[in-house]
Protein backbone atom coordinates (compact mmCIF):
# COMPACT_ATOMS: atom_id res chain seq x y z
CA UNK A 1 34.36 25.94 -9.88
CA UNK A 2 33.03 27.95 -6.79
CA UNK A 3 29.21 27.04 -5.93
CA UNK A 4 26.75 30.11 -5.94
CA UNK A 5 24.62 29.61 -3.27
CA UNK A 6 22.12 32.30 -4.07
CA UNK A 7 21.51 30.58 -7.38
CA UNK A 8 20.92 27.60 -6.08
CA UNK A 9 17.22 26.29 -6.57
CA UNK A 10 15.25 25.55 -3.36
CA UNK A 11 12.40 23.62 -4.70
CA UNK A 12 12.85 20.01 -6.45
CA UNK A 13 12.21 21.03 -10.05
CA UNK A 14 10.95 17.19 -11.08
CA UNK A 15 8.13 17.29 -8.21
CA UNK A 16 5.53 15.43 -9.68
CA UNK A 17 1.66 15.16 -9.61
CA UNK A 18 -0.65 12.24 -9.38
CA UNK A 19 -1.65 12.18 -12.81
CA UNK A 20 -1.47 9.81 -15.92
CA UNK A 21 1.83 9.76 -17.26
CA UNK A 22 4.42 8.14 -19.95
CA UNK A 23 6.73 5.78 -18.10
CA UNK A 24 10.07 4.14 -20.03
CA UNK A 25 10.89 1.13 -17.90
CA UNK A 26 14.36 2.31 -17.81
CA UNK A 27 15.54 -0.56 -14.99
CA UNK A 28 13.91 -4.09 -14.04
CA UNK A 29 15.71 -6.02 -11.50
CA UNK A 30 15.05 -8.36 -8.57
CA UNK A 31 15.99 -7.65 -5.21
CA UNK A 32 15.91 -9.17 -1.99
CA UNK A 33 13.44 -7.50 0.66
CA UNK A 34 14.81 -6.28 4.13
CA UNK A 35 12.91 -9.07 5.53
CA UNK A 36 14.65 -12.33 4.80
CA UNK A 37 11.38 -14.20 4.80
CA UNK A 38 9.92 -12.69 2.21
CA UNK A 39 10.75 -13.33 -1.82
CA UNK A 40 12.42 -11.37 -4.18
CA UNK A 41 10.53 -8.65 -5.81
CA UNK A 42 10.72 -7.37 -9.36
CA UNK A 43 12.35 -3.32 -9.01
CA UNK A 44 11.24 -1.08 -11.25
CA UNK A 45 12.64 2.21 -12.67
CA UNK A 46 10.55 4.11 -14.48
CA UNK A 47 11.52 7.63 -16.44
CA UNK A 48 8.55 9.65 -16.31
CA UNK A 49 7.24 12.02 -19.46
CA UNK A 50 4.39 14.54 -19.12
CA UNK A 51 1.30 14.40 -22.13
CA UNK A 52 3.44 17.23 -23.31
CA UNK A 53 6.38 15.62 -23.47
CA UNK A 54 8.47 17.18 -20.90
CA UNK A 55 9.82 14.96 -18.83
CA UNK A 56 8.58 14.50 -14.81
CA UNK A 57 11.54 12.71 -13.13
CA UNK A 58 11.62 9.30 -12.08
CA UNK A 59 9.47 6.83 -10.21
CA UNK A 60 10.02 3.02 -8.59
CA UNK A 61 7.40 0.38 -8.47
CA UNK A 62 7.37 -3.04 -7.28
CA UNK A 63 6.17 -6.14 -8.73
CA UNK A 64 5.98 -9.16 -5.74
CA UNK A 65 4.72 -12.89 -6.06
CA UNK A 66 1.65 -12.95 -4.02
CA UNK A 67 -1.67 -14.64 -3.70
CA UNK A 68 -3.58 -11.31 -2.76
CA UNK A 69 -5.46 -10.42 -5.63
CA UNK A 70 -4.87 -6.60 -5.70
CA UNK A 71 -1.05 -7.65 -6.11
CA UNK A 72 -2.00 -10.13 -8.70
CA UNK A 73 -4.24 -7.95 -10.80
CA UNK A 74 -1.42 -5.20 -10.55
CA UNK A 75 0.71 -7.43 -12.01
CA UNK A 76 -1.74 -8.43 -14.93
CA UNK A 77 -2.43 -4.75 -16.42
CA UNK A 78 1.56 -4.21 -15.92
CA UNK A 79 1.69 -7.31 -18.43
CA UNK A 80 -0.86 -6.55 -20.56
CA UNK A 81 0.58 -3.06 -20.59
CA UNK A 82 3.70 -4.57 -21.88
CA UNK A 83 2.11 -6.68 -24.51
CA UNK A 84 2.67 -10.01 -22.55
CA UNK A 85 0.52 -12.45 -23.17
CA UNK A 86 -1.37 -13.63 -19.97
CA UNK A 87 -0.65 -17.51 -21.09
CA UNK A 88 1.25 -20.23 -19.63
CA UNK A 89 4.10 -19.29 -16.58
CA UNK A 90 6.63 -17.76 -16.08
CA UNK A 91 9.04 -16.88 -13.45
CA UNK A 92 9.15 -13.11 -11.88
CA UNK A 93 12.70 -13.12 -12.33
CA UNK A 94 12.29 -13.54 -16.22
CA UNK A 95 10.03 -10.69 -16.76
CA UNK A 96 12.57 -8.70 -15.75
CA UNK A 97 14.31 -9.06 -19.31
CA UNK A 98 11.16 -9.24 -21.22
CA UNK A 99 10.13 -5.59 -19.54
CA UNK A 100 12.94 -3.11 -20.08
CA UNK A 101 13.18 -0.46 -22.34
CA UNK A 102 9.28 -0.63 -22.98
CA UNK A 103 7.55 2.46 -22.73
CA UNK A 104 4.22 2.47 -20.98
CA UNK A 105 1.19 4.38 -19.53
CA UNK A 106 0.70 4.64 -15.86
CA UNK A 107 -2.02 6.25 -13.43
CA UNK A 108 -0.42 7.47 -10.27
CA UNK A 109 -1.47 9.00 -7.11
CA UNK A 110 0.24 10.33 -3.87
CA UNK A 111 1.60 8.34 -1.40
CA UNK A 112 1.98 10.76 1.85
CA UNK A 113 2.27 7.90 4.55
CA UNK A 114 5.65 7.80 4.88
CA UNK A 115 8.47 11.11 6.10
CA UNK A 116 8.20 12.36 2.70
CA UNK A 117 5.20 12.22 0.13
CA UNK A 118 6.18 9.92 -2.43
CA UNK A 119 4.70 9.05 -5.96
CA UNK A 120 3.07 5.90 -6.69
CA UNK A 121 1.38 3.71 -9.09
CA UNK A 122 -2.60 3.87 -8.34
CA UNK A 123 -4.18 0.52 -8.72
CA UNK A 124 -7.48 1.73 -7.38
CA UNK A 125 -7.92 4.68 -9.63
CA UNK A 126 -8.67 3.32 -13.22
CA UNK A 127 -6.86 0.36 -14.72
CA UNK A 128 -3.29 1.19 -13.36
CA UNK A 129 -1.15 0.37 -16.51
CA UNK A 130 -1.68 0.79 -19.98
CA UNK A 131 -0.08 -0.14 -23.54
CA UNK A 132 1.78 3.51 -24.68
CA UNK A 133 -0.63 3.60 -27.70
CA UNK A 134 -3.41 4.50 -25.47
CA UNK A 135 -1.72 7.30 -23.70
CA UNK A 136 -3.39 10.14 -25.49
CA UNK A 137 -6.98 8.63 -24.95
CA UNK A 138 -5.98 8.00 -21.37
CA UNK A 139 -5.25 11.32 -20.75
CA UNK A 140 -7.90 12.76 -22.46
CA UNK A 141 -10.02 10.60 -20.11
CA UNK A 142 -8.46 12.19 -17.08
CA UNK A 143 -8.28 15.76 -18.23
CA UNK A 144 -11.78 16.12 -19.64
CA UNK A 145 -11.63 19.65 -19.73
CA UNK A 146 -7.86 20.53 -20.54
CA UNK A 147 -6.29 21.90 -23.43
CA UNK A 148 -9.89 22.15 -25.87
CA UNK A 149 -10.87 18.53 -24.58
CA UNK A 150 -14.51 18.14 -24.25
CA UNK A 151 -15.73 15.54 -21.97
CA UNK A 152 -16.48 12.31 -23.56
CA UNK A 153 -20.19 11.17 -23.73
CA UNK A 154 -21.95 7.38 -23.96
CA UNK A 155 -21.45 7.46 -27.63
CA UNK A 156 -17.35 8.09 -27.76
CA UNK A 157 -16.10 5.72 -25.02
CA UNK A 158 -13.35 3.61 -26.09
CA UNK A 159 -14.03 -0.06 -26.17
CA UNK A 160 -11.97 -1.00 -23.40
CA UNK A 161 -13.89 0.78 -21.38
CA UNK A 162 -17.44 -0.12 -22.49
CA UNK A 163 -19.26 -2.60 -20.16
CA UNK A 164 -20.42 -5.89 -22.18
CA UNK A 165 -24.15 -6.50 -22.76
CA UNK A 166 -25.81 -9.40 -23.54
CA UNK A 167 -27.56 -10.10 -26.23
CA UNK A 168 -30.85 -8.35 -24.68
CA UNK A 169 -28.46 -5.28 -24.28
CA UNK A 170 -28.63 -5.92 -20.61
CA UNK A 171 -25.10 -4.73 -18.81
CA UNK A 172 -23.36 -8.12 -17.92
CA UNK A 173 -22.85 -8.87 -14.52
CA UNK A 174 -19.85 -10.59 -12.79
């Protein structure tokens, strides 16, 4: 079959936004870094679905054994998104298994450091990761104002999000 070249699109049609998304965890592998040095990381592969379910392409995140907290944290909401337990230990490499075919909620943002803008999970954002249950709340929570969403006041914020008090009702400090 001949190719038509005038039909041909010329722009990507999965280019994605940072925004909060559906991700199915659609590959979870370790790999061995460039750098021989370093350990094996845990490869993700995540299919991508819009709040109205179309889908947005594909994205790859990382999961790495590391004593840096912002690496550890990410890899506590990615658990806790998945409904592991953070209990007892486990290997990196056995996550892997435990991890793929869940569906969960990510926040993502835009990583333009590199030749080409590339999307990313946003650790800094929110809380990263979330279970899939809470994907409409999430994204109510991002898109205040979208589709008839009214921002949400004192009084409607989930629970999750609340900040303890103590038993004056004084915000707990940590």
């Amino acid at each position: 079959m001949p190719i038509q070249f005038d039909t041909l699109p010329t722009q990507n049609a999965f280019h994605v936004e940072a925004d909060v998304y559906l991700a199915h965890i659609e590959e979870a592998e370790m790999r061995k870094p460039k750098d021989p040095t370093k350990p094996a990381y845990l490869n993700l592969k995540y299919t991508l679905t819009r709040h109205n379910g179309k889908s947005a392409g594909v994205m790859f995140d990382g999961m790495y054994e590391s004593d840096k907290q912002i690496v550890q944290y990410k890899l506590a909401r990615f658990l806790q998104a998945c409904g592991i337990p953070l209990k007892g230990t486990m290997e990196l490499k056995d996550i892997a298994s435990l991890v793929l075919n869940k569906d969960i909620v990510v926040d993502t943002k835009v990583d333009e450091s590199g030749t080409q803008p590339r999307l990313q999970v946003d650790p800094f954002g929110r809380e990263a990761y979330y279970p899939k249950e809470q994907f409409t709340e999430i994204w109510k929570l991002a898109h205040p104002d979208e589709d008839g969403f009214t921002a949400v006041s004192d009084g409607e914020v989930p629970e999750f999000m609340q900040v303890p008090e103590d038993a004056k009702g004084d915000e707990v400090e940590y």
